[in-house]
Structure formats: structure tokens, C-alpha cells
PDB file of N, CA and C in Angstrom:
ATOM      1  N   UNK A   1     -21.240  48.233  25.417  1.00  0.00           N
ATOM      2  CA  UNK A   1     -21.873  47.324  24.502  1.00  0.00           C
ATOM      3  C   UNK A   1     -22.770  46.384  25.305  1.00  0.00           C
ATOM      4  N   UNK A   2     -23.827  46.302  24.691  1.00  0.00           N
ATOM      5  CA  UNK A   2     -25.003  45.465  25.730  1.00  0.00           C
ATOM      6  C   UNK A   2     -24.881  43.971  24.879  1.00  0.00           C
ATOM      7  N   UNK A   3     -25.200  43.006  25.384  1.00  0.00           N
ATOM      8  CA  UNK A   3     -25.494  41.585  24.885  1.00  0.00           C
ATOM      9  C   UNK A   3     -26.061  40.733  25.220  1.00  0.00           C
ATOM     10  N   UNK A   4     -27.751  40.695  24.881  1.00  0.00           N
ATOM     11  CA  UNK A   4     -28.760  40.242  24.933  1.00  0.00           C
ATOM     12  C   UNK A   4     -28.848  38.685  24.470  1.00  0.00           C
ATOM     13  N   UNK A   5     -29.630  38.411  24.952  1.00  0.00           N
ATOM     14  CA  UNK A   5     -29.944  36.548  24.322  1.00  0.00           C
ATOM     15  C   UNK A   5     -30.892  36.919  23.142  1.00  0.00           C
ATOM     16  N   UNK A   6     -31.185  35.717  22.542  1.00  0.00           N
ATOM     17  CA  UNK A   6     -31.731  35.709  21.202  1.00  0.00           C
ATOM     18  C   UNK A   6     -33.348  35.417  21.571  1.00  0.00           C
ATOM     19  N   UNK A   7     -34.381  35.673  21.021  1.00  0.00           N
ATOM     20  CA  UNK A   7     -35.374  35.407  21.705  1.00  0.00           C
ATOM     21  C   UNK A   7     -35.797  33.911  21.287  1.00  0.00           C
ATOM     22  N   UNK A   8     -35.890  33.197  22.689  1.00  0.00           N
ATOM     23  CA  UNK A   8     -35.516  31.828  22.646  1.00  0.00           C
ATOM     24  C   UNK A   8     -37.460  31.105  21.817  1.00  0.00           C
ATOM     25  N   UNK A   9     -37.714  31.079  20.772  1.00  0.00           N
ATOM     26  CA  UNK A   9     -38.107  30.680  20.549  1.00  0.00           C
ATOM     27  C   UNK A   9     -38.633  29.051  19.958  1.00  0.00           C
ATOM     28  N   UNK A  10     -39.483  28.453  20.638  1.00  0.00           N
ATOM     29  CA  UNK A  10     -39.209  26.653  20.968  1.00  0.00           C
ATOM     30  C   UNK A  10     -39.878  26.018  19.236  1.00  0.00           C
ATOM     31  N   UNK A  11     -39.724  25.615  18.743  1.00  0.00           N
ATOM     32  CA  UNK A  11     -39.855  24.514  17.754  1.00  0.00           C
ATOM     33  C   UNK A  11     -41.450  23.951  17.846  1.00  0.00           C
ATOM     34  N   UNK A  12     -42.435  24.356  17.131  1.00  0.00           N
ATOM     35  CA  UNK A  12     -43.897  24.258  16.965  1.00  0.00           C
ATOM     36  C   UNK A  12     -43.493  22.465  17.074  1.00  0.00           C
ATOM     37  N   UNK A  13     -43.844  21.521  17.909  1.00  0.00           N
ATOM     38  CA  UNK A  13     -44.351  19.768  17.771  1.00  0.00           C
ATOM     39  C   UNK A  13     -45.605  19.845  17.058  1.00  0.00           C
ATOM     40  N   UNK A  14     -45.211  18.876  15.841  1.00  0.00           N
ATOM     41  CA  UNK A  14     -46.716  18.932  14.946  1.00  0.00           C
ATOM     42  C   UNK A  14     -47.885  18.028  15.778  1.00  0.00           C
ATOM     43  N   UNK A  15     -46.679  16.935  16.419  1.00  0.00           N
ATOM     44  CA  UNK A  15     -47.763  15.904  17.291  1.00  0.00           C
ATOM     45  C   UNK A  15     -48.705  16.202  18.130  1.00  0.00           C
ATOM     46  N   UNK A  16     -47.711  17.321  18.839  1.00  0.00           N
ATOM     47  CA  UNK A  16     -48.651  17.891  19.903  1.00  0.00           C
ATOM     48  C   UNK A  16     -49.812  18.752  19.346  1.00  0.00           C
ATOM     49  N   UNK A  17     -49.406  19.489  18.249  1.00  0.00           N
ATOM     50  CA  UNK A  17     -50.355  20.251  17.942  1.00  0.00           C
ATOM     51  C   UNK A  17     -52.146  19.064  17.328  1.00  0.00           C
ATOM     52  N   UNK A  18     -51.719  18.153  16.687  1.00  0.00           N
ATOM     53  CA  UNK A  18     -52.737  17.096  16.298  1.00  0.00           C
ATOM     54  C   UNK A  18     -53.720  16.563  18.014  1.00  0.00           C
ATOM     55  N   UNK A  19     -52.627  16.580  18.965  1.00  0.00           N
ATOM     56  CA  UNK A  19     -53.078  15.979  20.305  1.00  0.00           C
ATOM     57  C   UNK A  19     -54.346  17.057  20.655  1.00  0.00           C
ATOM     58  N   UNK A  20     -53.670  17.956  20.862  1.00  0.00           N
ATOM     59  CA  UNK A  20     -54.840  19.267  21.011  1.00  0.00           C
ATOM     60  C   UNK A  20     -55.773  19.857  20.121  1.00  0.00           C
ATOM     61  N   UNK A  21     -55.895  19.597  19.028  1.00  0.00           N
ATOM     62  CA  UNK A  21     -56.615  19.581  18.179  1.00  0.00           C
ATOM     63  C   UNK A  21     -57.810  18.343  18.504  1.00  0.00           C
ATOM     64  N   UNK A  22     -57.136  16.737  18.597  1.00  0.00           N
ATOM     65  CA  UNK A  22     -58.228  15.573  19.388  1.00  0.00           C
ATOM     66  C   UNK A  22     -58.973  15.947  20.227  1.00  0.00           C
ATOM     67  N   UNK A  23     -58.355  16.795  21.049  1.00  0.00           N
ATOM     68  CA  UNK A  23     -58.804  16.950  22.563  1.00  0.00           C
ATOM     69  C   UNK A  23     -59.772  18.323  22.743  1.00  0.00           C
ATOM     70  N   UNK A  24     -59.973  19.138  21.896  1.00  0.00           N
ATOM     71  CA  UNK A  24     -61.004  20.160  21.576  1.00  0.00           C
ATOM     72  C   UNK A  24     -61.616  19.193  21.043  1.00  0.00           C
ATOM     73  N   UNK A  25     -61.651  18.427  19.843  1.00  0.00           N
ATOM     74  CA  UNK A  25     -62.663  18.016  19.323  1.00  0.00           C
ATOM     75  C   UNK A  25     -63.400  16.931  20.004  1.00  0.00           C
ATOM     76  N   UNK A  26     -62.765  16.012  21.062  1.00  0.00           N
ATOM     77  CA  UNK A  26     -63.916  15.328  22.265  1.00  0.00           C
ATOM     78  C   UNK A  26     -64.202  16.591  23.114  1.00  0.00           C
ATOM     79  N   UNK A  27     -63.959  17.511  23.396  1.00  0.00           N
ATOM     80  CA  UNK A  27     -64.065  18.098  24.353  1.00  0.00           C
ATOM     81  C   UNK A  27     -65.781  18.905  23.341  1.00  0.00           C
ATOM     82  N   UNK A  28     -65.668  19.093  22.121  1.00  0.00           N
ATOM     83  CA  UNK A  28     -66.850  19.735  21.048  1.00  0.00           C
ATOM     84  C   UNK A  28     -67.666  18.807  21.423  1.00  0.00           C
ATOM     85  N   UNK A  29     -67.358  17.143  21.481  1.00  0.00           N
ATOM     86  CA  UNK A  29     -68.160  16.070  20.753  1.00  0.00           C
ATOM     87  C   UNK A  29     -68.907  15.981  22.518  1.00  0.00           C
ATOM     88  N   UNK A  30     -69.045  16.213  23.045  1.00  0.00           N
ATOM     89  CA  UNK A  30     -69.543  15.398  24.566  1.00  0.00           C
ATOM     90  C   UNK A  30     -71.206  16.464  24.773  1.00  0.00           C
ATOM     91  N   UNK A  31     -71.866  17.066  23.260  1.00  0.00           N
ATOM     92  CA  UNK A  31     -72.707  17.376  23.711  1.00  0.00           C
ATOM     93  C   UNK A  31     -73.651  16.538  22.969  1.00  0.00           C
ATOM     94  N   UNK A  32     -75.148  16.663  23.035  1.00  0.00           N
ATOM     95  CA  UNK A  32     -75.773  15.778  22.031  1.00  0.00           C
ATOM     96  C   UNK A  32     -76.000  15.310  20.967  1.00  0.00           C
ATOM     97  N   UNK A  33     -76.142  14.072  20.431  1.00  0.00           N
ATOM     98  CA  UNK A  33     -76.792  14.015  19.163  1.00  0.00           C
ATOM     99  C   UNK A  33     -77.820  14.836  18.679  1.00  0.00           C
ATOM    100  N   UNK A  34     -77.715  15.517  16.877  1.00  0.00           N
ATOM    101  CA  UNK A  34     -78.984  15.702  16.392  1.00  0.00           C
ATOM    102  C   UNK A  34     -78.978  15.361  15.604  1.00  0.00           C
ATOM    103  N   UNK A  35     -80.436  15.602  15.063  1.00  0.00           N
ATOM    104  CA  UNK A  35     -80.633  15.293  13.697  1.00  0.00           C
ATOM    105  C   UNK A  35     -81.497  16.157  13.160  1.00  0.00           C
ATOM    106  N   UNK A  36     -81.366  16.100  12.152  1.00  0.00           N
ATOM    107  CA  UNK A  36     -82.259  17.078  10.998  1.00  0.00           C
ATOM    108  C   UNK A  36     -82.975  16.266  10.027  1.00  0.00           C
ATOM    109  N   UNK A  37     -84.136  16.273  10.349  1.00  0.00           N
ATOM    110  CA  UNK A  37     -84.951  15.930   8.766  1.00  0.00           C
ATOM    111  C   UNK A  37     -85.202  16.576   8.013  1.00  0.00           C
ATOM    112  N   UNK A  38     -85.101  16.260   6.334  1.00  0.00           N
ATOM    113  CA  UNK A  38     -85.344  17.625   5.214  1.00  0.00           C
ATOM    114  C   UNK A  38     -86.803  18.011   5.610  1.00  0.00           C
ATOM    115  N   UNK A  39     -87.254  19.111   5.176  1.00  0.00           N
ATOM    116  CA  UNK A  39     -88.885  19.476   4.459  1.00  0.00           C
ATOM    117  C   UNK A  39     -89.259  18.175   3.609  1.00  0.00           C
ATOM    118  N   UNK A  40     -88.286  17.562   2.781  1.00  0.00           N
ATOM    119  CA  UNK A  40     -89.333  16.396   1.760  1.00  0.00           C
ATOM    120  C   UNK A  40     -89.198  15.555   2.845  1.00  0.00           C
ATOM    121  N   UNK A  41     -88.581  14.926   3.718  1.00  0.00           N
ATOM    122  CA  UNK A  41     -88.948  13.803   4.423  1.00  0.00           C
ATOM    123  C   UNK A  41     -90.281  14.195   5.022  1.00  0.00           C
ATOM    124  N   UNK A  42     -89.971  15.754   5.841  1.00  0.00           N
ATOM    125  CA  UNK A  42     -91.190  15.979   7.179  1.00  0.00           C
ATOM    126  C   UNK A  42     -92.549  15.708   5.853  1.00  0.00           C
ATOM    127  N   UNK A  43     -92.800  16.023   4.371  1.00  0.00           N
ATOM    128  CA  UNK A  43     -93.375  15.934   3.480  1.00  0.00           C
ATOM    129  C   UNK A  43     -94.653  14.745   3.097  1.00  0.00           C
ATOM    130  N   UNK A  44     -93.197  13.694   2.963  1.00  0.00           N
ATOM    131  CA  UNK A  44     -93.170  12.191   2.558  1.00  0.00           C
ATOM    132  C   UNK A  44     -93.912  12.188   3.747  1.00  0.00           C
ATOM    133  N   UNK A  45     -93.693  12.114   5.016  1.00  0.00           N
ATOM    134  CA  UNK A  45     -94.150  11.573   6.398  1.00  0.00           C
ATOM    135  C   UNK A  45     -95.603  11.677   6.456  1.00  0.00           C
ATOM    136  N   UNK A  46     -96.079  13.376   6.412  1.00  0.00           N
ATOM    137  CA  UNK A  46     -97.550  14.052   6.073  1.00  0.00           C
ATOM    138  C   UNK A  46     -98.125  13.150   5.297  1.00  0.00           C
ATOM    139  N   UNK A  47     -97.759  12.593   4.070  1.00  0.00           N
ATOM    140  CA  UNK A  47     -98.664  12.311   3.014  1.00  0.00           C
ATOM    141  C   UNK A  47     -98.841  11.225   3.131  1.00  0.00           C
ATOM    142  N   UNK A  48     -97.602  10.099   3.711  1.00  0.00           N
ATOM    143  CA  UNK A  48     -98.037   9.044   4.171  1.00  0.00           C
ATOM    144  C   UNK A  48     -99.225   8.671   5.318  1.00  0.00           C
ATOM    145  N   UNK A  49     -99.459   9.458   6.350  1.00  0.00           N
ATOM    146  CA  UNK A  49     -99.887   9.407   7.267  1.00  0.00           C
ATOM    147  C   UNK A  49    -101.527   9.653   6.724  1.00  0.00           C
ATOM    148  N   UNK A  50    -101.634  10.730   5.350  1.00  0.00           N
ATOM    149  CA  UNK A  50    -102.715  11.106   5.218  1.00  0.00           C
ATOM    150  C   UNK A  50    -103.221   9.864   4.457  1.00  0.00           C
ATOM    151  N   UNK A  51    -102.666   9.302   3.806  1.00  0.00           N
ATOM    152  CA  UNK A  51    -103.054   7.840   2.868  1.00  0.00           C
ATOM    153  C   UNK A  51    -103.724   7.405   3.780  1.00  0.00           C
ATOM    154  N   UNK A  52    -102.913   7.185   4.927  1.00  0.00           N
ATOM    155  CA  UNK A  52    -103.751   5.823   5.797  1.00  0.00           C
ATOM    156  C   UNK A  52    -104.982   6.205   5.972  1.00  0.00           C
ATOM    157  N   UNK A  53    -105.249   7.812   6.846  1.00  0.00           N
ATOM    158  CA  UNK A  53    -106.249   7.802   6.572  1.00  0.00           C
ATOM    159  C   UNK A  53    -107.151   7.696   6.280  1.00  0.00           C
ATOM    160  N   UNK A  54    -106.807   7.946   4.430  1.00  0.00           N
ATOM    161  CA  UNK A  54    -107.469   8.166   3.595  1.00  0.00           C
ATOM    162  C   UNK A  54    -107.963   6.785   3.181  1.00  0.00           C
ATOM    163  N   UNK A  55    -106.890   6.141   3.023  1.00  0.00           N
ATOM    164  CA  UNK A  55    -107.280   4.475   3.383  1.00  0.00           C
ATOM    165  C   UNK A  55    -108.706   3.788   3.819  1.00  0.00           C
ATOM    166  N   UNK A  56    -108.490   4.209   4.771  1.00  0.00           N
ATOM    167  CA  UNK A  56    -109.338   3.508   6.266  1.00  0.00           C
ATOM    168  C   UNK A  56    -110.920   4.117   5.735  1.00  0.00           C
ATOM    169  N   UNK A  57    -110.815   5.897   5.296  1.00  0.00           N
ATOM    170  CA  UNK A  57    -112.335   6.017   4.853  1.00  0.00           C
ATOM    171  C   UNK A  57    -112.562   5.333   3.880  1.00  0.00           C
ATOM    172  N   UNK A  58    -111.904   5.558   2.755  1.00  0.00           N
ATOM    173  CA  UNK A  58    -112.635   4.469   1.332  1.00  0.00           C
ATOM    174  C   UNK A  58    -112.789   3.038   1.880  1.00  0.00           C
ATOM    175  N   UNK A  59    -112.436   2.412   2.633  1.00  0.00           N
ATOM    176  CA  UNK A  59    -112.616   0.855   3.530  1.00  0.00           C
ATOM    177  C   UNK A  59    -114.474   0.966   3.966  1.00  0.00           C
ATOM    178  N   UNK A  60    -113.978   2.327   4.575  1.00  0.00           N
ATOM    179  CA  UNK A  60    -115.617   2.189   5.686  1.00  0.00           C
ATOM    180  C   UNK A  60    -116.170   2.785   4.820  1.00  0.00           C
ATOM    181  N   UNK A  61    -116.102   3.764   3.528  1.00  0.00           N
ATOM    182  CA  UNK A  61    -117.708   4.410   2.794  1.00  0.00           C
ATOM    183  C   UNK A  61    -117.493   2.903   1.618  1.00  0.00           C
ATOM    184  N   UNK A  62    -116.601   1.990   1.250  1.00  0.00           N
ATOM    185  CA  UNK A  62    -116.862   0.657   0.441  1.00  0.00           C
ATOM    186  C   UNK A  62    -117.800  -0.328   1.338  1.00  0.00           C
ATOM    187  N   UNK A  63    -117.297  -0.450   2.632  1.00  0.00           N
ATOM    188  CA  UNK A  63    -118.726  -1.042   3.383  1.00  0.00           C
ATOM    189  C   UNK A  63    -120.305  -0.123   3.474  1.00  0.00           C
ATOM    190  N   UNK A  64    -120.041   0.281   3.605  1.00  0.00           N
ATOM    191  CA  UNK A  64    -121.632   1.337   3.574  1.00  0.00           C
ATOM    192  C   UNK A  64    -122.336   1.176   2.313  1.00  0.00           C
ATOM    193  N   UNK A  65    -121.614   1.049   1.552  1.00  0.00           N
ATOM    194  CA  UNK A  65    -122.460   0.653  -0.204  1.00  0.00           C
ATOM    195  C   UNK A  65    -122.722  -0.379  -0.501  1.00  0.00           C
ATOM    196  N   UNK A  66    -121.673  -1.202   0.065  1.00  0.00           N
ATOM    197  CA  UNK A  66    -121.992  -2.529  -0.093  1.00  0.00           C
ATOM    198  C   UNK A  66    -123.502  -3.394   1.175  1.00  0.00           C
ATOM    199  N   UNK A  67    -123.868  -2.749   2.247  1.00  0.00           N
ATOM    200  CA  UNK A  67    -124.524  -3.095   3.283  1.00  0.00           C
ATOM    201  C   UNK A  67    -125.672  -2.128   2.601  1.00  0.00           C
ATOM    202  N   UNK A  68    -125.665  -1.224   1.746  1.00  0.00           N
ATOM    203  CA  UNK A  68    -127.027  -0.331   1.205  1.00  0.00           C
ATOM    204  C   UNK A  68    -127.652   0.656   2.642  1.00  0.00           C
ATOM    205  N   UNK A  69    -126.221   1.238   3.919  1.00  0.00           N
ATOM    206  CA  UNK A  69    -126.512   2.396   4.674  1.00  0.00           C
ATOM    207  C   UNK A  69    -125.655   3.230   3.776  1.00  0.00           C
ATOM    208  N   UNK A  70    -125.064   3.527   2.939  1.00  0.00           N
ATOM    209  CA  UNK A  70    -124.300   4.629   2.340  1.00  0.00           C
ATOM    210  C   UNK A  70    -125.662   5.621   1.720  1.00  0.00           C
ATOM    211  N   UNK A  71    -125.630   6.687   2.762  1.00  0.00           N
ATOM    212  CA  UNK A  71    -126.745   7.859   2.324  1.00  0.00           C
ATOM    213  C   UNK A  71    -125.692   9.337   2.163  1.00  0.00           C
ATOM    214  N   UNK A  72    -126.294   9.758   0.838  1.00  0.00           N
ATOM    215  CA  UNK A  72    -125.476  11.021   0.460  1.00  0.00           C
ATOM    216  C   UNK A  72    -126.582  11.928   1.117  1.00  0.00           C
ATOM    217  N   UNK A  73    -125.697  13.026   1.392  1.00  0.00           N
ATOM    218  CA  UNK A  73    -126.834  14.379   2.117  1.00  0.00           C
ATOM    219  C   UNK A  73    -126.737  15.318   0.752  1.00  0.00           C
ATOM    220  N   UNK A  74    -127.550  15.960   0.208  1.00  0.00           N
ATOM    221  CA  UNK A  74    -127.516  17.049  -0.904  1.00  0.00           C
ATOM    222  C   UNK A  74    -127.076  18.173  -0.477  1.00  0.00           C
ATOM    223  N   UNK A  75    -127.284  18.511   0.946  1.00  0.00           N
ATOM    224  CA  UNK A  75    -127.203  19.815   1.278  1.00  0.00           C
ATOM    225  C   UNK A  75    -125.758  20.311   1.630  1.00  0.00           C
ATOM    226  N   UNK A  76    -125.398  19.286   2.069  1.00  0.00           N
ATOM    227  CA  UNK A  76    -123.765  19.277   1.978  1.00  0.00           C
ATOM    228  C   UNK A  76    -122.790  19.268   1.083  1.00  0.00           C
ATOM    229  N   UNK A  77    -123.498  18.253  -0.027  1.00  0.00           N
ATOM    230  CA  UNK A  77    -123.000  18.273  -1.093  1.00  0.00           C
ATOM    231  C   UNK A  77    -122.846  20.253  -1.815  1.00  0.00           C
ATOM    232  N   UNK A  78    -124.476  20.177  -1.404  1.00  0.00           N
ATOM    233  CA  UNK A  78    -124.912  21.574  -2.595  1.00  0.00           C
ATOM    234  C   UNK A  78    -123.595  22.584  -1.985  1.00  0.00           C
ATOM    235  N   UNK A  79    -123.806  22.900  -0.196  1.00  0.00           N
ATOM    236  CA  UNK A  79    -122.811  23.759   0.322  1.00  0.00           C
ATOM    237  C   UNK A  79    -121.366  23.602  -0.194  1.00  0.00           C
ATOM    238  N   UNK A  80    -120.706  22.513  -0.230  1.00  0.00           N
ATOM    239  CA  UNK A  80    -119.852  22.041  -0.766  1.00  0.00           C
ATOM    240  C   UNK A  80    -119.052  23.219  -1.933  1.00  0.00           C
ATOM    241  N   UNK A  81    -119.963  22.836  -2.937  1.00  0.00           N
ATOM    242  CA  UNK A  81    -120.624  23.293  -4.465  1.00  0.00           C
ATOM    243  C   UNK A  81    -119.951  24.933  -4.346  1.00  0.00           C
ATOM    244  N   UNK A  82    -121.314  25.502  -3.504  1.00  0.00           N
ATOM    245  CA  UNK A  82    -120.760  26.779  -3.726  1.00  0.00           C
ATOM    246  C   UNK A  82    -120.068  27.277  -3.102  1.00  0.00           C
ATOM    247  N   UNK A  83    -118.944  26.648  -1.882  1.00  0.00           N
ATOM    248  CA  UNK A  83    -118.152  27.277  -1.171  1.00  0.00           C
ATOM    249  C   UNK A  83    -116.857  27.115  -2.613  1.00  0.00           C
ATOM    250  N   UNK A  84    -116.859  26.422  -3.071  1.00  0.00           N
ATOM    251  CA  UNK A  84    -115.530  26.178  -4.313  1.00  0.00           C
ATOM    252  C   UNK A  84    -116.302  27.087  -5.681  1.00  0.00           C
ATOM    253  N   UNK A  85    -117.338  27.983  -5.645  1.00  0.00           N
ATOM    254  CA  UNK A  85    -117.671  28.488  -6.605  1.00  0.00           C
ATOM    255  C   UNK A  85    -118.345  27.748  -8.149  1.00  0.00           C
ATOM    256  N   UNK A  86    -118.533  26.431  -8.050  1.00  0.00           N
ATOM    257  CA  UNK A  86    -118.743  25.507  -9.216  1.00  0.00           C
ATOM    258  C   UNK A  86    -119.947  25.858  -9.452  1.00  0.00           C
TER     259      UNK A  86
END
């Protein structure tokens, strides 16, 4: 008759298991910050940026009319015209 031990299996510590769980997750956390901006922010950003722009010309062609140098070219205009088919 043979008589073996029982297979000594130890009692899972929940504590410990939470400890090592912390310790992967600084061990995850020690690489960089990122960040993500949506498409509507990168969006918002574009359109703001184009205002100013857009801003700044109606500023300088409102001085030009008002000083009487605001000269329209026709030919640009006309090209204009028929590159949009009108």
C-alpha cells in the first residue's frame, strides 16, 4: 500500500493578489502621457484659425474702400466666373 501526501495546495491571499495587481499597474503607468483630440475639436481649431484670417482681410479690403485704393480686377473676377461654371 503506497501513501502519498495530499497535493499541498496554499490558500489564494486576496491582499496579495490586489498588491500585484498595483504593481503591474505602476509598472503600465511609467510610460507617457497622451492625448487625443476628436476630428470636431482638430475641426473647431481649423475654422477658428480660418476666421482670423478671414478677419484680418475684411479689416484690410474695409480700409482700401474707405482710403478709395480698393481696385477690383475684371479679369479675375471674369476667370473666377468660369472656373465655377456661372
Amino acid at each position: 500500500m503506497r501513501i502519498e501526501r495530499p497535493n499541498q495546495i496554499q490558500p489564494i491571499n486576496p491582499y496579495r493578489q490586489q498588491e500585484m495587481k498595483q504593481d503591474e499597474t505602476k509598472a503600465k503607468g511609467k510610460g507617457r502621457d497622451q492625448l487625443e483630440i476628436s476630428n470636431e475639436a482638430l475641426e473647431l481649431q481649423r475654422t477658428q484659425e480660418t476666421e482670423a484670417e478671414r478677419n484680418e482681410r475684411i479689416a484690410e479690403l474695409k480700409k482700401q474702400v474707405q482710403e478709395g485704393t480698393y481696385h477690383v480686377d475684371a479679369k479675375v473676377i471674369a476667370e473666377a466666373l468660369l472656373k465655377k461654371g456661372l
